[in-house]
N, C-alpha and C. Protein backbone atom coordinates (compact mmCIF):
# COMPACT_ATOMS: atom_id res chain seq x y z
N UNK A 1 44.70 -19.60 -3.11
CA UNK A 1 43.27 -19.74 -2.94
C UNK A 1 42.58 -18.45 -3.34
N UNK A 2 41.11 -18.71 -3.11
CA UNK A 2 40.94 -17.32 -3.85
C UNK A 2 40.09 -16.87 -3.02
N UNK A 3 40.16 -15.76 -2.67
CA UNK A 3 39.31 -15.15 -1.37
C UNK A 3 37.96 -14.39 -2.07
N UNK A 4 37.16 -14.60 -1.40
CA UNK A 4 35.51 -13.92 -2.00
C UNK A 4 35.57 -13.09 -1.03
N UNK A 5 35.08 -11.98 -1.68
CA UNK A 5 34.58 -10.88 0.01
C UNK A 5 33.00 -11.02 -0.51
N UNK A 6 32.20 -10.61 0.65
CA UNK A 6 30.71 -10.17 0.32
C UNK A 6 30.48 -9.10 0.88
N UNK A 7 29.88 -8.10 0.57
CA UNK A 7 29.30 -6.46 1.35
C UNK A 7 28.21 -7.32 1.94
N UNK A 8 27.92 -6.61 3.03
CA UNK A 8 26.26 -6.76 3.34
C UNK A 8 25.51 -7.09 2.95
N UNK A 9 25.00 -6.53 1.64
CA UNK A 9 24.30 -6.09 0.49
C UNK A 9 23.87 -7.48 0.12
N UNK A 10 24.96 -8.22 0.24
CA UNK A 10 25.12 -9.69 -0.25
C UNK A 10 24.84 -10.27 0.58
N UNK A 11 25.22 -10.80 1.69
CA UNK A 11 24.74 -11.32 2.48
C UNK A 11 23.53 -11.37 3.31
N UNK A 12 22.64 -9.82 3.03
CA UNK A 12 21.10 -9.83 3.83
C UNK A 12 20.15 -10.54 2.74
N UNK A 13 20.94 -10.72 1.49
CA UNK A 13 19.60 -10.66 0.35
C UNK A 13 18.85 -9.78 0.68
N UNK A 14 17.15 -9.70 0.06
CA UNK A 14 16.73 -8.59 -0.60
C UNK A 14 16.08 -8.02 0.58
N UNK A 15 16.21 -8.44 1.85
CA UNK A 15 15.04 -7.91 2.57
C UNK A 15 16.25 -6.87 4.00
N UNK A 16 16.02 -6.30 4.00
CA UNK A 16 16.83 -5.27 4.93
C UNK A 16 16.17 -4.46 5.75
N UNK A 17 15.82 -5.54 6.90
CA UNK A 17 15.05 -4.55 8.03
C UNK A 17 16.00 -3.97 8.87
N UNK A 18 17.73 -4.61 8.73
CA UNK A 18 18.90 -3.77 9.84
C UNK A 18 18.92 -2.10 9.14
N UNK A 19 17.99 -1.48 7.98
CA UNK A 19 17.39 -0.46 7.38
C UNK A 19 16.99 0.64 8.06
N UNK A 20 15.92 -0.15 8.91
CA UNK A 20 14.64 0.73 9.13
C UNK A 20 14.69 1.95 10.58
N UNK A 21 15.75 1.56 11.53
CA UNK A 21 15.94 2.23 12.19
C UNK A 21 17.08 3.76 12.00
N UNK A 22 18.27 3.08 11.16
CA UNK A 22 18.98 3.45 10.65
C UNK A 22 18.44 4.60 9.58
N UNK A 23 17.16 4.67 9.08
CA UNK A 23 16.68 5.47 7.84
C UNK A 23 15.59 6.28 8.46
N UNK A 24 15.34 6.31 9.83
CA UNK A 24 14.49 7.21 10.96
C UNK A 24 15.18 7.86 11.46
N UNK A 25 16.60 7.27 12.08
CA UNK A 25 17.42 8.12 13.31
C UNK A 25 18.49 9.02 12.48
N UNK A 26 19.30 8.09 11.48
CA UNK A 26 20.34 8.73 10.60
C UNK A 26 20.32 8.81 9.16
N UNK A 27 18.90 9.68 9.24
CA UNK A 27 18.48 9.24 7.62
C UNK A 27 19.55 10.07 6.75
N UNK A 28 20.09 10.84 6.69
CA UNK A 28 21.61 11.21 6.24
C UNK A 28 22.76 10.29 5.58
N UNK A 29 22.76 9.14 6.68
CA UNK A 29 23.67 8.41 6.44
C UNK A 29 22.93 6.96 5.50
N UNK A 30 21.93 6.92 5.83
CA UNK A 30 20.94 5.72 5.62
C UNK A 30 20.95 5.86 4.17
N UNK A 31 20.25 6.94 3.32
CA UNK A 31 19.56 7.55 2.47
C UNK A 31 20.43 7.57 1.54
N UNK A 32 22.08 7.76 1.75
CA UNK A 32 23.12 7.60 0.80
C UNK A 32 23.58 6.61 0.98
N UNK A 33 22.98 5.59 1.74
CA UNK A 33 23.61 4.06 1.17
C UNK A 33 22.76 3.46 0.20
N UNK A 34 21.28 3.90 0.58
CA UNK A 34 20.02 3.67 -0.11
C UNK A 34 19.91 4.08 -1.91
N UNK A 35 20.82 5.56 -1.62
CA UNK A 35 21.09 5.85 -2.86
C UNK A 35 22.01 5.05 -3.61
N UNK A 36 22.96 4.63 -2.81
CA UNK A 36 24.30 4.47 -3.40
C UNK A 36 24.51 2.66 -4.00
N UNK A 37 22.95 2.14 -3.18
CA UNK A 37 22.82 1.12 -3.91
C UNK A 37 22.54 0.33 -5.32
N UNK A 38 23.13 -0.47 -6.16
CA UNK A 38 22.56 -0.88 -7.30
C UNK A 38 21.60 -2.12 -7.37
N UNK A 39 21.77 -2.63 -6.40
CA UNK A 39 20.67 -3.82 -6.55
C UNK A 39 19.20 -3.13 -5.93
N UNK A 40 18.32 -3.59 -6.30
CA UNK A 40 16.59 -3.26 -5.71
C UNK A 40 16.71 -3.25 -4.14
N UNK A 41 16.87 -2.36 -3.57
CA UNK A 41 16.48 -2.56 -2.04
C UNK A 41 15.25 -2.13 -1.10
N UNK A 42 13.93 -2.08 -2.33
CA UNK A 42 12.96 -1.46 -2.14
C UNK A 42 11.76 -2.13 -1.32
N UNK A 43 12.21 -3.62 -1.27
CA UNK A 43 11.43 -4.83 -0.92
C UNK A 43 10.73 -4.69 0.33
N UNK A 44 11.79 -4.43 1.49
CA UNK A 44 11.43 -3.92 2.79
C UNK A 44 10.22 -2.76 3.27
N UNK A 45 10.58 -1.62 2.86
CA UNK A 45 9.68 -0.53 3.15
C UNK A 45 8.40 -0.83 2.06
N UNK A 46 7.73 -1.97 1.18
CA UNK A 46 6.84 -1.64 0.22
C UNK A 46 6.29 -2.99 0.99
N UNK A 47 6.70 -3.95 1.46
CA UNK A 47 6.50 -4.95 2.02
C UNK A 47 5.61 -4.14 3.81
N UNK A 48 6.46 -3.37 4.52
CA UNK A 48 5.82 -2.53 5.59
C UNK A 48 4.44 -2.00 4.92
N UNK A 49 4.83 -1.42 4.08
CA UNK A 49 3.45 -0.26 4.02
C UNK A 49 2.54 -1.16 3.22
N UNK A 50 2.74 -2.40 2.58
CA UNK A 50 1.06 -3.07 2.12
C UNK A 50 0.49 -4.25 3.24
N UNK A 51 1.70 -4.56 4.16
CA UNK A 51 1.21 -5.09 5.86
C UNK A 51 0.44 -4.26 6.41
N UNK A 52 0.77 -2.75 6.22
CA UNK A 52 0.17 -1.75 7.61
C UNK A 52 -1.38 -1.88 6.66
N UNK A 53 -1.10 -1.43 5.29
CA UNK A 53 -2.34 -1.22 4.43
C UNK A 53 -3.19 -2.40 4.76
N UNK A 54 -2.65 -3.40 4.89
CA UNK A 54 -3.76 -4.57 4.74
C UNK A 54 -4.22 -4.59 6.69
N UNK A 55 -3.40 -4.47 7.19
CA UNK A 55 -4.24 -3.84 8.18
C UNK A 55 -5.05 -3.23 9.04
N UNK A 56 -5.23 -2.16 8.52
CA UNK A 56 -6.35 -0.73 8.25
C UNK A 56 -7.16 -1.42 7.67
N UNK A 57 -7.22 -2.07 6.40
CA UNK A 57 -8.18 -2.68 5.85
C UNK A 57 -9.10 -3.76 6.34
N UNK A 58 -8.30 -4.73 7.47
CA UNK A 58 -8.78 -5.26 8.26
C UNK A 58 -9.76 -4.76 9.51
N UNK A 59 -9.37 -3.82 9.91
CA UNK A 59 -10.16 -2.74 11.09
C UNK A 59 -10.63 -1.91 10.36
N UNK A 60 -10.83 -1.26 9.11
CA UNK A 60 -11.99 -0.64 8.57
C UNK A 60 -12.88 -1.39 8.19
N UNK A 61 -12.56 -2.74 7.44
CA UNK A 61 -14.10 -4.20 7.36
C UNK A 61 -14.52 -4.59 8.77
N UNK A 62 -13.84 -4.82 9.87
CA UNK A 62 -14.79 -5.04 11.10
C UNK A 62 -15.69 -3.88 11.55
N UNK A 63 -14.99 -2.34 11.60
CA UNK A 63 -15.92 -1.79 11.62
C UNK A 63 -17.12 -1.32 10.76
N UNK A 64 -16.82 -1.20 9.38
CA UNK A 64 -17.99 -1.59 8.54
C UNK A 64 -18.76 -2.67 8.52
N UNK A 65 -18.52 -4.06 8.51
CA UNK A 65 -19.78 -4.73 9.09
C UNK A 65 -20.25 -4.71 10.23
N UNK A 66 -19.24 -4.24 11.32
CA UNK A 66 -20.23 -4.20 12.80
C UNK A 66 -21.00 -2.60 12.17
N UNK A 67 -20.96 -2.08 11.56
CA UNK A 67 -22.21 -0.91 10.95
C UNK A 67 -23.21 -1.18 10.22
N UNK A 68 -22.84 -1.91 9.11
CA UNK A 68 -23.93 -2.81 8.20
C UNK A 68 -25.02 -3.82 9.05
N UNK A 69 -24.30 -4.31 9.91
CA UNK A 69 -25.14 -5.28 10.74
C UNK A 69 -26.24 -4.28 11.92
N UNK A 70 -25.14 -3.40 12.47
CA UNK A 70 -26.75 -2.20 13.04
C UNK A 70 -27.61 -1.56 12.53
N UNK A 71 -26.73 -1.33 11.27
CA UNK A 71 -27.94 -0.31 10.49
C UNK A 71 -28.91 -1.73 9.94
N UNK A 72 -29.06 -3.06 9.75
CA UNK A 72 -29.43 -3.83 9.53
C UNK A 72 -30.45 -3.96 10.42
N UNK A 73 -29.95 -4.19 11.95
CA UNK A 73 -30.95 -4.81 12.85
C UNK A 73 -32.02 -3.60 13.58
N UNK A 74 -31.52 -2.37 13.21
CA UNK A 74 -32.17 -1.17 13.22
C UNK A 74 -33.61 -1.02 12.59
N UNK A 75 -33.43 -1.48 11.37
CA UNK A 75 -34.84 -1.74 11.07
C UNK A 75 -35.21 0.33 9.83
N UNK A 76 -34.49 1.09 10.13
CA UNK A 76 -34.56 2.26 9.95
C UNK A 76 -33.96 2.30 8.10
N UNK A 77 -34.63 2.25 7.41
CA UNK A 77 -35.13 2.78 6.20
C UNK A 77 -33.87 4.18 5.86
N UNK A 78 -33.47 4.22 4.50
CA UNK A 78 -33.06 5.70 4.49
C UNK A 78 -33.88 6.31 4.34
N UNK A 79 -33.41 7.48 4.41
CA UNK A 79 -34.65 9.08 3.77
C UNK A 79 -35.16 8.88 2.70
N UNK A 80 -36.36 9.02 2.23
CA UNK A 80 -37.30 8.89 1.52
C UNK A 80 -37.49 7.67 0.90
N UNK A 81 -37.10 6.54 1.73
CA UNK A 81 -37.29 5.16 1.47
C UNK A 81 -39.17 5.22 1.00
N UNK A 82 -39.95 5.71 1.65
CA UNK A 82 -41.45 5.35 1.03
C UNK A 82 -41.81 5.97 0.01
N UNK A 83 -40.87 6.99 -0.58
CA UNK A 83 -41.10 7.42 -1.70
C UNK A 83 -40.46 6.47 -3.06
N UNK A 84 -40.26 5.41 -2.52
CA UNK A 84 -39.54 4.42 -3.67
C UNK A 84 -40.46 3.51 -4.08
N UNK A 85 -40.57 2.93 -4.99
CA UNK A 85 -41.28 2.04 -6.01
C UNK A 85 -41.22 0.87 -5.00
N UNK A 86 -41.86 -0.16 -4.94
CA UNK A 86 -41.75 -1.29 -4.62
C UNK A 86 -40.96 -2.08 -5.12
N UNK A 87 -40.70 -1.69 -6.64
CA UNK A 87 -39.05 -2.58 -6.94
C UNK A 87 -38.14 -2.05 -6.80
N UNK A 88 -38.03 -0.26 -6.64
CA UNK A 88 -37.23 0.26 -6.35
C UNK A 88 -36.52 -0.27 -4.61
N UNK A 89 -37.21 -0.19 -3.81
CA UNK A 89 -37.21 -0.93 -2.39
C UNK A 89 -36.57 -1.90 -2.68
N UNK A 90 -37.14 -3.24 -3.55
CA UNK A 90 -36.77 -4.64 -3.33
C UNK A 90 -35.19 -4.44 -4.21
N UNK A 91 -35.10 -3.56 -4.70
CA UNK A 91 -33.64 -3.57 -5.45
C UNK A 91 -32.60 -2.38 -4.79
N UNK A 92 -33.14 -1.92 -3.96
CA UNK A 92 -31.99 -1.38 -2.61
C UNK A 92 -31.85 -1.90 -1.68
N UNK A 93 -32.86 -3.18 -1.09
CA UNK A 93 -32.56 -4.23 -0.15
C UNK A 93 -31.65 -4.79 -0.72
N UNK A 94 -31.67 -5.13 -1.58
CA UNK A 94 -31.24 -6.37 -2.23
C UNK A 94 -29.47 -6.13 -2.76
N UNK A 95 -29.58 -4.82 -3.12
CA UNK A 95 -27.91 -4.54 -3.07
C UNK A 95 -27.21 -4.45 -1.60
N UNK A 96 -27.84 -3.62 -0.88
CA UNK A 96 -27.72 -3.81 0.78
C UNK A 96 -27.14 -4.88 1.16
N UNK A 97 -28.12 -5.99 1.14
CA UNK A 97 -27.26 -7.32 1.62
C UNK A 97 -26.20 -7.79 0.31
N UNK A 98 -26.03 -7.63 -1.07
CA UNK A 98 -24.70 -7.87 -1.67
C UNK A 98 -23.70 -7.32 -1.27
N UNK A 99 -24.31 -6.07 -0.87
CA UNK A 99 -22.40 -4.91 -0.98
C UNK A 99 -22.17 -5.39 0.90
N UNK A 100 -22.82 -6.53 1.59
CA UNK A 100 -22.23 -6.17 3.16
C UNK A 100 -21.71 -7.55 3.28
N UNK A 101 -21.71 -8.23 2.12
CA UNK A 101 -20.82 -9.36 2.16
C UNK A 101 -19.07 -9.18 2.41
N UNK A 102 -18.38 -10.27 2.76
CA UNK A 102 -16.73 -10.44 3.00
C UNK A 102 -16.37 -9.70 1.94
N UNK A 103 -17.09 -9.96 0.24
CA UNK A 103 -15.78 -9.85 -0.43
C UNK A 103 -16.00 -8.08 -0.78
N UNK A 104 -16.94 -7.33 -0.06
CA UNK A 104 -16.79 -5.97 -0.65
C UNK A 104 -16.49 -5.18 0.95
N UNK A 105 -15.98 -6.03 1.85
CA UNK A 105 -15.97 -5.17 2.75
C UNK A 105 -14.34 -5.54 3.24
N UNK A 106 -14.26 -6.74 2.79
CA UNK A 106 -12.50 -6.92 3.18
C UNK A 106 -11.38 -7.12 1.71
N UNK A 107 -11.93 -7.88 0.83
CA UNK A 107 -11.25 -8.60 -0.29
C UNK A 107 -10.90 -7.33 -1.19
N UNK A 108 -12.02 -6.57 -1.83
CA UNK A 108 -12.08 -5.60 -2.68
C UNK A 108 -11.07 -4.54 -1.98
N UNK A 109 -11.54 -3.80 -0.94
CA UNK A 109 -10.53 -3.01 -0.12
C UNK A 109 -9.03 -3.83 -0.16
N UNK A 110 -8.52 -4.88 0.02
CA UNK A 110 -7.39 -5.03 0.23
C UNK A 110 -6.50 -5.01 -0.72
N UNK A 111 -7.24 -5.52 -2.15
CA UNK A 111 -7.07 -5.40 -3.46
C UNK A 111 -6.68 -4.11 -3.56
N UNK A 112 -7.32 -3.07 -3.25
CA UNK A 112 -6.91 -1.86 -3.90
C UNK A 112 -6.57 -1.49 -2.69
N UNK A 113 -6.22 -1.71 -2.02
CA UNK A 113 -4.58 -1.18 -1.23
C UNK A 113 -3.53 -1.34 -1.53
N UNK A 114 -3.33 -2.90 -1.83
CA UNK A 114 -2.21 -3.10 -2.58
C UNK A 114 -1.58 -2.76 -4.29
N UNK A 115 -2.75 -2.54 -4.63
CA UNK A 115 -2.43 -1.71 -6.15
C UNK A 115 -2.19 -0.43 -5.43
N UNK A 116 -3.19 0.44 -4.61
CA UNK A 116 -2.37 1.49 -4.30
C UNK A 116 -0.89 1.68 -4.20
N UNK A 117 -0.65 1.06 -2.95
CA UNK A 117 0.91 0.92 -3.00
C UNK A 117 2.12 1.11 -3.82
N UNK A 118 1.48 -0.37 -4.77
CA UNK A 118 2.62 -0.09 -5.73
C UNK A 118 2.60 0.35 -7.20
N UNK A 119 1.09 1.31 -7.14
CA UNK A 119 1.03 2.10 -8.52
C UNK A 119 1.86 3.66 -7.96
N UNK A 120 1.36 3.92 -6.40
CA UNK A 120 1.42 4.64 -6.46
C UNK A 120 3.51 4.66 -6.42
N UNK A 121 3.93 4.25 -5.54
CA UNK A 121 5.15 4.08 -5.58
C UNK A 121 5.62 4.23 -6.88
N UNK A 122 5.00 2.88 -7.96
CA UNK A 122 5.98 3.17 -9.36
C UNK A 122 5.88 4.42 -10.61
N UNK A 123 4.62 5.43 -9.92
CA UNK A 123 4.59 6.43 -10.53
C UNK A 123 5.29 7.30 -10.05
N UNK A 124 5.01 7.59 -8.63
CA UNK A 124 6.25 8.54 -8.34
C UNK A 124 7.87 8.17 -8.32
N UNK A 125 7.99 7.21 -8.48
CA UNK A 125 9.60 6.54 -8.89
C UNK A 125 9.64 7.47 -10.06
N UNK A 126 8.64 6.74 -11.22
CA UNK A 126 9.28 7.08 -12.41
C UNK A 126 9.19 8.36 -12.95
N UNK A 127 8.29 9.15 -12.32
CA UNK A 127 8.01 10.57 -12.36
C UNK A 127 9.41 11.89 -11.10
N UNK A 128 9.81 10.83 -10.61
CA UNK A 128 11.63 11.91 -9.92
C UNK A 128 12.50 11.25 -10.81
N UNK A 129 11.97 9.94 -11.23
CA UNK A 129 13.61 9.92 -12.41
C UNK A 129 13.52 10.32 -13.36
N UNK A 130 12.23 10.74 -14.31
CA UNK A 130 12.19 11.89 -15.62
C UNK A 130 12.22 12.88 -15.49
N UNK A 131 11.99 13.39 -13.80
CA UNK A 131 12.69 14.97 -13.84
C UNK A 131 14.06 15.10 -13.26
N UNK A 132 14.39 14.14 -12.79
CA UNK A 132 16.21 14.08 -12.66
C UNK A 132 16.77 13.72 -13.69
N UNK A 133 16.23 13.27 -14.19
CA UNK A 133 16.67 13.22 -16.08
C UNK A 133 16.83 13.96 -17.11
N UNK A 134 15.71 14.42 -16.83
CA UNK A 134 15.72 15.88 -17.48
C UNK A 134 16.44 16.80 -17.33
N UNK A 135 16.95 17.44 -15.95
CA UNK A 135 17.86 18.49 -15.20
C UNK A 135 19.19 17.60 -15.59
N UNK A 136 19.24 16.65 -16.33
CA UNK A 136 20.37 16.13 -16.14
C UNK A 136 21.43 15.09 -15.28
N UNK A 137 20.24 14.39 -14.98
CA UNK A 137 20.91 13.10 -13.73
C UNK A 137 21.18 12.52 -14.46
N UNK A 138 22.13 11.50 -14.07
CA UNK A 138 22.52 10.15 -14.42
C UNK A 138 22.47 8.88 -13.52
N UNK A 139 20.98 9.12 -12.70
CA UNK A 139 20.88 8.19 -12.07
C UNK A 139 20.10 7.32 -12.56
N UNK A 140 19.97 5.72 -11.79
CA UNK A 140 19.45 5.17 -12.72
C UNK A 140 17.86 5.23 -12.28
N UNK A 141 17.25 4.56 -12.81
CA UNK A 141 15.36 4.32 -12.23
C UNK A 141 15.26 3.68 -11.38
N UNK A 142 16.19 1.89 -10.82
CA UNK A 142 16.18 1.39 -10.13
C UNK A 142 16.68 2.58 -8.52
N UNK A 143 17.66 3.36 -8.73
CA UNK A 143 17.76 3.90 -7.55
C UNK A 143 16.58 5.16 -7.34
N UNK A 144 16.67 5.46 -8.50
CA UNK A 144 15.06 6.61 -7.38
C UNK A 144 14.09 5.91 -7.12
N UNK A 145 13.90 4.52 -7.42
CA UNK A 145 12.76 3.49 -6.84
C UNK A 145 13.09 3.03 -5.54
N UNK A 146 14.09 2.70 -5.17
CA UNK A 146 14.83 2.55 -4.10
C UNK A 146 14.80 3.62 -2.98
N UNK A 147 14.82 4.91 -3.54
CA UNK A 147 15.06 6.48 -2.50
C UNK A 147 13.15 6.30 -2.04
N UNK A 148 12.47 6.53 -3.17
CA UNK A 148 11.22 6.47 -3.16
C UNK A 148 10.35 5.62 -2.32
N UNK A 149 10.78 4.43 -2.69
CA UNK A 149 10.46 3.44 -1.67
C UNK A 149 11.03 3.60 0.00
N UNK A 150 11.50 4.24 0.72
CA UNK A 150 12.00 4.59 1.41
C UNK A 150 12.16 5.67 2.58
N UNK A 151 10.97 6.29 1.65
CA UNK A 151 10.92 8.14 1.95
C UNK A 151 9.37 7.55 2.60
């Protein structure tokens, strides 16, 4: 018969939260399995940080419209509001109530959290593997995306 073994690796598929404690307490030991991996194991920690992101984003839009809505019912003009044109006025009201809508106070923000994330991630990936490249690594891109993602 023919015996299959599977590592771990294989058996969690791509998502590895038995990771996350393990890469806080014994990041030593964690960090060189992380390295030492060839498949993508980046899924987990990029998956955390655009949850937490979209989070923040959620409690920075409640508190920006609970602000938009006081400075609203306030009634209080900015600084040198009477020095403005009368269309000048009707066309700073008038953006006022566009920009305090859902989609610029939750949608837009969440959007660019999540491009944050993972521009910023795949630049600094690929920017430690062209200078470990350079000095002479032979590692591949998938694993400093992996270390990166991680750190």
């Amino acid at each position: 018969m023919n015996d299959i073994s599977l590592d771990s690796t294989e058996l969690n598929g791509r998502w590895r939260f038995d990771w996350l404690l393990p890469a806080l307490f014994q990041p030593r030991r964690a960090f060189a399995r992380i390295a030492a991996a060839e498949t993508a194991v980046w899924q987990t920690p990029i998956l955390i940080l655009v949850l937490t992101g979209l989070i923040r984003t959620l409690v920075n839009g409640s508190v920006k419209a609970a602000a938009n809505l006081a400075a609203a019912n306030s009634g209080a003009p900015p600084p040198g509001f009477e020095y403005y044109t009368p269309e000048q006025q009707a066309q700073l009201q008038q953006a006022m109530a566009a920009t305090s809508g859902p989609v610029f106070t939750y949608l837009l923000p969440a959007v660019v959290t999540v491009l944050g994330v993972y521009l910023g991630w795949l630049i600094l990936g690929w920017v430690i593997h062209l200078g470990l490249t350079l000095m002479g690594g032979r590692g591949s891109s998938r694993q400093a995306l992996n270390v990166v993602a991680w750190t």
